[in-house]
Protein backbone atom coordinates (compact mmCIF):
# COMPACT_ATOMS: atom_id res chain seq x y z
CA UNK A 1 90.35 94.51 81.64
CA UNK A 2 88.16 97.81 80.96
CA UNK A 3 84.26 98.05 81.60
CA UNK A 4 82.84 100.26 78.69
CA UNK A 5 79.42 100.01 79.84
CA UNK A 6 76.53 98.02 81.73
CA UNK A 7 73.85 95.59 80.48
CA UNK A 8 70.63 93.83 81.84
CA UNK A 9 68.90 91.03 80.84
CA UNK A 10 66.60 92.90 78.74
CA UNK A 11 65.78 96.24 76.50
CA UNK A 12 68.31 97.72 74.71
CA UNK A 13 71.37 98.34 76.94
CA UNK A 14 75.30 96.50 76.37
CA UNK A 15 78.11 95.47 77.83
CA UNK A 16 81.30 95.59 76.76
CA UNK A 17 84.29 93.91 78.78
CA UNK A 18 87.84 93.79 76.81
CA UNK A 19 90.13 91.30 77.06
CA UNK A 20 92.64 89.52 75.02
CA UNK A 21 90.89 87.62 72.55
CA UNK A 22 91.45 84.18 71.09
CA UNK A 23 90.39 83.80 67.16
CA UNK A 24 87.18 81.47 66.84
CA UNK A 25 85.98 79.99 63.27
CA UNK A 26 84.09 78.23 61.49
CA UNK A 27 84.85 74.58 58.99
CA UNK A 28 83.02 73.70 55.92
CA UNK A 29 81.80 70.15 55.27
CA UNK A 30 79.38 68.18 53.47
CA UNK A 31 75.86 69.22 53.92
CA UNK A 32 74.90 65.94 54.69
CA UNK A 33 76.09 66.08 58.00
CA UNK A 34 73.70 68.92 58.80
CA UNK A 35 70.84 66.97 57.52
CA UNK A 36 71.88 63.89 59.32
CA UNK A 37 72.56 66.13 62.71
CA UNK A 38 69.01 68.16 62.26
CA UNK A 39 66.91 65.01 62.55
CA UNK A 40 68.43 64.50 66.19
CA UNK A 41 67.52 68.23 67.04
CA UNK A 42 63.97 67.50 66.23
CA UNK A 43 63.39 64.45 68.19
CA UNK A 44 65.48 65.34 71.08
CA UNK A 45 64.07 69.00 71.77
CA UNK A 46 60.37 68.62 71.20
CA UNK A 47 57.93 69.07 74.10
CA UNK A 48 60.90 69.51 76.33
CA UNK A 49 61.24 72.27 79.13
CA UNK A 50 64.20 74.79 78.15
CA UNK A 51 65.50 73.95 81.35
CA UNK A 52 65.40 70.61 81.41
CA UNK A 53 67.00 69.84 77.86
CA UNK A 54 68.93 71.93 75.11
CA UNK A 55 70.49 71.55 72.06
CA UNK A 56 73.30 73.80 71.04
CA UNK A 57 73.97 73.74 67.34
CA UNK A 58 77.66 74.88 66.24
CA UNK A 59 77.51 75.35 62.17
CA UNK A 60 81.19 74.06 61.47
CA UNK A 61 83.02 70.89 62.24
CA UNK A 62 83.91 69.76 65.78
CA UNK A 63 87.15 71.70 66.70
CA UNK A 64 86.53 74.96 65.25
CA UNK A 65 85.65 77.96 67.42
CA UNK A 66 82.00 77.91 66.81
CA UNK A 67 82.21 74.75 68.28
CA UNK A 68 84.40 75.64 71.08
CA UNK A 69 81.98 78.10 71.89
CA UNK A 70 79.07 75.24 72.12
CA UNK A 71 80.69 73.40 73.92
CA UNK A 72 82.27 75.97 76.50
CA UNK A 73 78.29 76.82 77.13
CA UNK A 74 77.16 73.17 77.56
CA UNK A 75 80.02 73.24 80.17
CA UNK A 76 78.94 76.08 82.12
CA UNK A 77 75.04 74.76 82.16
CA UNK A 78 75.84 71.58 82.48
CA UNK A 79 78.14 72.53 85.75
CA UNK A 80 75.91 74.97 87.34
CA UNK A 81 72.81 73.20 86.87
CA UNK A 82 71.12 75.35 84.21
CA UNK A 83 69.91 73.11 81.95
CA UNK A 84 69.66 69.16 83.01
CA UNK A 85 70.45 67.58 79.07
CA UNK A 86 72.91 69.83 77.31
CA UNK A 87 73.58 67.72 73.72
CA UNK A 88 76.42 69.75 71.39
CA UNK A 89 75.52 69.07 67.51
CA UNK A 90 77.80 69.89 64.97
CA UNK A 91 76.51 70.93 61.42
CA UNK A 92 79.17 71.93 59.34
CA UNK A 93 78.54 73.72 55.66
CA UNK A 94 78.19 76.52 53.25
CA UNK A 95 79.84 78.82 56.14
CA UNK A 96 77.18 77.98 58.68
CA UNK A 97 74.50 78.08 56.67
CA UNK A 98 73.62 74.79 56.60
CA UNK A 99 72.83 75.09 60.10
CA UNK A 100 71.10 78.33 59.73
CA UNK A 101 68.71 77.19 57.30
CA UNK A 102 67.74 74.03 59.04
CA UNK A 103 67.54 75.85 62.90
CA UNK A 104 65.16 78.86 60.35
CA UNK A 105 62.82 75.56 60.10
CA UNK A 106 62.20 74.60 63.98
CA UNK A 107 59.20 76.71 64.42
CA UNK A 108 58.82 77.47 68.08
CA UNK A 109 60.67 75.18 69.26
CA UNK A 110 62.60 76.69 72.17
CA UNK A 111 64.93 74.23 72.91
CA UNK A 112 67.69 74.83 70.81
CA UNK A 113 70.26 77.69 70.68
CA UNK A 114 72.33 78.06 67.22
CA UNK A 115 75.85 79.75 67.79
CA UNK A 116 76.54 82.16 64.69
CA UNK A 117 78.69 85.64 64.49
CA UNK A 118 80.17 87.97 61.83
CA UNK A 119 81.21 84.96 59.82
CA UNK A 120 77.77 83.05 59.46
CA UNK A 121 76.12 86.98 58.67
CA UNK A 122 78.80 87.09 56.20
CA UNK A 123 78.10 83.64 54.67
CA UNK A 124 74.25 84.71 54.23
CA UNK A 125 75.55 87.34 51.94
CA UNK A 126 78.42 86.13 50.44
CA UNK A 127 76.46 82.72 49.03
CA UNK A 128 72.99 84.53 48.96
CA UNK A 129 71.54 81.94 51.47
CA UNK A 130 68.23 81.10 51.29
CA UNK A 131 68.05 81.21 54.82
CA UNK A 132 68.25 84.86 56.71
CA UNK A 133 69.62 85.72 60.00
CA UNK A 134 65.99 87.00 60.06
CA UNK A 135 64.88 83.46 60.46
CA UNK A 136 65.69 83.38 63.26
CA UNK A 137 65.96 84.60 66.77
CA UNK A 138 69.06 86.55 67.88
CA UNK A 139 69.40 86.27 71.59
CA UNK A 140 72.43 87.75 72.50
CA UNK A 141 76.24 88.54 71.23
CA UNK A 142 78.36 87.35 73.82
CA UNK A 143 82.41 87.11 72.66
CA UNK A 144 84.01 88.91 70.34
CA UNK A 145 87.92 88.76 68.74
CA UNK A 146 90.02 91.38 66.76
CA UNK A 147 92.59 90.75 63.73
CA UNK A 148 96.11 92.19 63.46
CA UNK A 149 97.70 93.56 60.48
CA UNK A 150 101.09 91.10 60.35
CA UNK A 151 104.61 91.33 58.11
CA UNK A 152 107.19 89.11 58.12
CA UNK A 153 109.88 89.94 60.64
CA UNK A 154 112.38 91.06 57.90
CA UNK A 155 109.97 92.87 55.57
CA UNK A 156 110.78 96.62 54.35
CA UNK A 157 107.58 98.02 55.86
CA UNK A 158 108.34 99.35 59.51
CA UNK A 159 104.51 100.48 60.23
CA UNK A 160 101.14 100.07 58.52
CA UNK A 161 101.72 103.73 57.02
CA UNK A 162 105.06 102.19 55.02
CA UNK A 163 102.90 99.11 54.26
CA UNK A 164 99.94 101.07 52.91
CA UNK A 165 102.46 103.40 50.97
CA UNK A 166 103.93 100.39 48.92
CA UNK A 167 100.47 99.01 48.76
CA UNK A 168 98.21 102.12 47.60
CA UNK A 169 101.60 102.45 44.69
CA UNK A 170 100.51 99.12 43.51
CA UNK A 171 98.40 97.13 45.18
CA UNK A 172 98.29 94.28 42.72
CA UNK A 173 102.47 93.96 44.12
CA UNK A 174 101.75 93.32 47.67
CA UNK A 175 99.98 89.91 48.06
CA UNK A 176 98.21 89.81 51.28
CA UNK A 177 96.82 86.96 52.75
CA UNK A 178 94.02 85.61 55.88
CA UNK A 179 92.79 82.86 57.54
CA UNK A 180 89.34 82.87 56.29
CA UNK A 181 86.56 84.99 54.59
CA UNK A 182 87.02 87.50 57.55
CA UNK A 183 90.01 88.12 57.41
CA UNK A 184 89.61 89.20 53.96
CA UNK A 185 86.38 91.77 54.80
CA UNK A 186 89.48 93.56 56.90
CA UNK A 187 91.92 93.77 54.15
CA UNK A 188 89.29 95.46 51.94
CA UNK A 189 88.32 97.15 54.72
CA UNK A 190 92.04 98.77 55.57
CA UNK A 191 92.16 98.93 51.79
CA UNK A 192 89.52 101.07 51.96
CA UNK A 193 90.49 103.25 54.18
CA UNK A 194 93.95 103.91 52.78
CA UNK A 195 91.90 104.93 48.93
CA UNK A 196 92.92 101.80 47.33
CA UNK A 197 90.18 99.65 45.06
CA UNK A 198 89.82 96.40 46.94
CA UNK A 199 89.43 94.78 43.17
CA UNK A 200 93.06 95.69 42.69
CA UNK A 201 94.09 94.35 45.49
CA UNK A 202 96.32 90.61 45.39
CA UNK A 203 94.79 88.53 48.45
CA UNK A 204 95.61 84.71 48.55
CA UNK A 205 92.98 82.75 50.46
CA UNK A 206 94.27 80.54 53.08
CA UNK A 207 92.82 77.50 55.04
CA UNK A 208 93.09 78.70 58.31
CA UNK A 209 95.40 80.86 60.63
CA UNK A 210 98.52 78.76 60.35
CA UNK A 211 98.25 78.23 56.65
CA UNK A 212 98.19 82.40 56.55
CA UNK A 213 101.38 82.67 58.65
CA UNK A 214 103.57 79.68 56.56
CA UNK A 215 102.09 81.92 53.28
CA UNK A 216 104.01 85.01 54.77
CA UNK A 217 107.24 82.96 56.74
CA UNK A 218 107.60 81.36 52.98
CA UNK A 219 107.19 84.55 51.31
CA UNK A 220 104.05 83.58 49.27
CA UNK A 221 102.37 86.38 50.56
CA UNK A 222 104.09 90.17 52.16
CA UNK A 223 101.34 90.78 54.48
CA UNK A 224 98.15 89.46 56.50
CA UNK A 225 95.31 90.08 58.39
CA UNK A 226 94.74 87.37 60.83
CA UNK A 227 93.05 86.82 64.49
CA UNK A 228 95.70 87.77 67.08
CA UNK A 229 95.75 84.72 69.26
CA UNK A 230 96.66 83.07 66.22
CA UNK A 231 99.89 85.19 65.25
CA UNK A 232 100.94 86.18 69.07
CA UNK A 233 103.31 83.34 69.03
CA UNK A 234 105.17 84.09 66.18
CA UNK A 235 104.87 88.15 66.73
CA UNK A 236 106.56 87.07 69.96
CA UNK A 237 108.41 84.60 68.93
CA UNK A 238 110.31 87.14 66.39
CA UNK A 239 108.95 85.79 62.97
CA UNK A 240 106.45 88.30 62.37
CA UNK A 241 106.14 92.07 62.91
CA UNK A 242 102.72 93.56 64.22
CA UNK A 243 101.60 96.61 62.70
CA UNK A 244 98.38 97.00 64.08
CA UNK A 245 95.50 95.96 65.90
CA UNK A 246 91.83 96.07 64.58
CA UNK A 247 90.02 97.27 67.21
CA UNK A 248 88.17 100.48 68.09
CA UNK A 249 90.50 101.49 70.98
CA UNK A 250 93.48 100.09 72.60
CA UNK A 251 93.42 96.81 74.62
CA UNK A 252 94.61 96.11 77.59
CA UNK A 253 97.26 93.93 77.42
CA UNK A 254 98.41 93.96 74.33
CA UNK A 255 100.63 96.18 73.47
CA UNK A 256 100.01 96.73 69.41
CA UNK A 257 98.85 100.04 68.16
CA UNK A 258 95.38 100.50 66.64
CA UNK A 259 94.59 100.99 63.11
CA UNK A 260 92.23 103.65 64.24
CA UNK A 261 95.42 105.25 66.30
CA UNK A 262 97.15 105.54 63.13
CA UNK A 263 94.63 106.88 61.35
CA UNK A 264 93.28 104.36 59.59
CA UNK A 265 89.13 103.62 60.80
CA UNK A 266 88.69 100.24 60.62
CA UNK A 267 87.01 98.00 63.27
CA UNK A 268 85.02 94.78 62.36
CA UNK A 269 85.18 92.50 64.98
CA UNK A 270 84.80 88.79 64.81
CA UNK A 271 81.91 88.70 66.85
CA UNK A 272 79.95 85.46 68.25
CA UNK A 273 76.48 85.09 68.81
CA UNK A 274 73.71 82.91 70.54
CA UNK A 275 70.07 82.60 68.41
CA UNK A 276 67.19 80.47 68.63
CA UNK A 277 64.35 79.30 66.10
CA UNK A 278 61.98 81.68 65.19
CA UNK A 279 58.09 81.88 66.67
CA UNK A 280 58.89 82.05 70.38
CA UNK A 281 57.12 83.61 72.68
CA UNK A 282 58.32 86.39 74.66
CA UNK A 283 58.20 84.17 77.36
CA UNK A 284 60.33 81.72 75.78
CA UNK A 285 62.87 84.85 74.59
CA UNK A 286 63.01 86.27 77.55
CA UNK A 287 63.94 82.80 79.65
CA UNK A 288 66.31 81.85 76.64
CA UNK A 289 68.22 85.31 76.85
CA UNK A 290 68.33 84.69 80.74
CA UNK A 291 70.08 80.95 79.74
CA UNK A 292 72.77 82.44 77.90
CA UNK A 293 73.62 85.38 80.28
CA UNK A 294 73.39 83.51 83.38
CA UNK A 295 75.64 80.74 81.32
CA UNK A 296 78.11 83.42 80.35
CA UNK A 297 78.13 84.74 84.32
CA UNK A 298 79.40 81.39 85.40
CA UNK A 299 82.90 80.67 86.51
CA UNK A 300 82.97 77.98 84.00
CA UNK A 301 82.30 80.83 80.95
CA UNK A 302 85.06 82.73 82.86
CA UNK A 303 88.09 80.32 82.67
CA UNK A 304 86.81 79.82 79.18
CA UNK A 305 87.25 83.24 78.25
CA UNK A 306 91.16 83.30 79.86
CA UNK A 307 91.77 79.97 77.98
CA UNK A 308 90.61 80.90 74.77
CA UNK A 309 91.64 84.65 74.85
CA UNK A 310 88.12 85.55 74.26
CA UNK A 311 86.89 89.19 74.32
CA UNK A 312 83.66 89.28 76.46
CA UNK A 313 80.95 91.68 74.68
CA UNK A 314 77.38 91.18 75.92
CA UNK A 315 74.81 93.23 73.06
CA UNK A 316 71.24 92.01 73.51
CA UNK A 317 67.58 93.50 73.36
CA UNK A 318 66.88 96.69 70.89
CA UNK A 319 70.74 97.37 70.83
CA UNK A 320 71.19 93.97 69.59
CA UNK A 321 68.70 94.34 66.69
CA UNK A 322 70.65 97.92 65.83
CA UNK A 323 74.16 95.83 65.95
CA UNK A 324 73.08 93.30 63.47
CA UNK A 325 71.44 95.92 60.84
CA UNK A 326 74.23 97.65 60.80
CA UNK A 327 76.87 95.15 60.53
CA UNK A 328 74.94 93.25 57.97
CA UNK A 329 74.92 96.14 56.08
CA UNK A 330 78.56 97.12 56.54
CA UNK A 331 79.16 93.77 55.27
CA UNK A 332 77.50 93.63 52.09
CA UNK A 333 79.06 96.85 51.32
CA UNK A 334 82.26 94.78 51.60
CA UNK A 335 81.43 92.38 49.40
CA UNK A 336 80.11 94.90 46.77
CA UNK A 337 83.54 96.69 47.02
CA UNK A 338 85.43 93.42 46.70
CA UNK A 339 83.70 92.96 43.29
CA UNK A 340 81.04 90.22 44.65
């Protein structure tokens, strides 16, 4: 574990602590069951101290690892006495925009925390919500995960640079495959970066982590981009060959060289966050943001990070605000290079 930097409860200092991370997600299901779920939220947070009830709303299906998340924090607040009523309500759709647009509607109401990340910022952009991470109140990003660049175990390409030699000859010939719409902003990231047109580019969409790894075991697809938690197994089991990790620098314990390393500047994270409705108080920001970091300080959080492989990143205050602009905007620029 490496400390990059410090952070305080306010103003615009981070933290980042690395760790191996676990992949967390998101479902999509009917919108009904957001509507259904919001009219709980309503009735059970109004008039309510923040530390005497809370909502947490995870925008996917129970399961995923938005909901994980929510229900890792109820844990910790519920065990340390944080919050007396911690309720978990799950409000899958549209990416996690379902939930988005029905926590941009609970006006002031402090009692409710929404857990969202890169793949609910994505969502707002990739289905032109009407709902805006604007609409709401970004507290603090608290876990993040990284995706590795995967082969079968018996493919031709050695290292990413034979990979993205094949690839940048033809990229319609090398079919590439991910768990989810992340996974995909990294391939057209790395594509990218190696001066080949995303557009060109062969990428099979696959329902989740372990649909992506039967794609490349059956030979459907040649290569993948997919949360490392979800491949380590099969990297270390022999069926797949790791080419490299998308991270900014090398993590301690795992031993998988960087994209960056090898000269290829790619990144994005799969980052989770904690917001809450919009027209708080600063009074109410201020003792939400303290609920979430004294939550994540807890023993509880930290067994939750070593189960789940999480990486712990803490961004809040003015650096937070810079985070999100600029990975919203990276993101769209994604999706306009993807042809979208």
């Amino acid at each position: 574990m490496s400390d990059n930097g410090t952070d305080t409860h306010s103003g615009g200092t981070s933290r980042t602590r690395t760790v191996v991370t676990r992949v967390i997600g998101g479902a999509v299901a009917a919108a009904a069951v957001g509507v259904a779920a919001f009219g709980s939220i309503t009735s059970a947070a109004s008039g309510q101290e923040i530390s005497a009830s809370m909502t947490i709303i995870a925008p996917a299906a129970a399961g995923g690892g938005w909901d994980g998340v929510a229900r890792e924090l109820q844990q910790a607040q519920k065990a340390n006495g944080l919050v007396n009523n911690v309720q978990v309500v799950n409000m899958p759709g549209a990416g996690g925009t379902i939930a988005l647009g029905n926590v941009s509607v609970l006006n002031g109401q402090a009692n409710n925390l929404l857990v969202g990340g890169t793949g609910l910022l994505a969502a707002t952009i990739q289905f032109d919500s009407a709902a805006k991470m604007s609409d709401v109140t970004p507290l603090a990003v608290i876990v993040e995960e990284y995706d590795v660049i995967v082969v079968p175990a018996d493919s031709p390409h050695e290292t990413l640079d034979d990979l993205v030699a094949a690839w940048r000859e033809d990229p319609a010939s090398i079919p590439w495959t991910g768990g989810g719409s992340f996974d995909q902003l990294v391939v057209t990231d790395l594509a990218l970066a190696a001066d080949i047109d995303p557009v060109e580019t062969t990428y099979i969409s696959s329902d989740g982590g372990g649909e992506a790894i039967q794609a490349l075991l059956n030979g459907t697809a040649q290569a993948a981009a997919g949360g490392y938690p979800d491949n380590i197994d099969q990297i270390e089991a022999g069926r797949l060959r790791a080419l490299a990790l998308v991270a900014k620098e090398p993590i301690d314990g795992i031993d998988i060289p960087t994209a960056a390393e090898q000269g290829y500047d790619i990144s994005l994270s799969n980052w989770r966050l904690l917001a809450a409705p919009s027209g708080l108080g600063d009074d109410d920001v201020e003792a939400l943001t303290d609920l979430v970091l004294d939550s994540v300080a807890t023993p509880e959080w930290a067994d939750a990070i070593e189960r789940y492989r999480w990486t712990e990143r803490i961004i809040t205050g003015d650096d937070l605000a810079a985070f999100l602009d600029d990975e919203e905007s990276r993101i769209a620029t994604l999706y306009e290079e993807m042809g979208l």
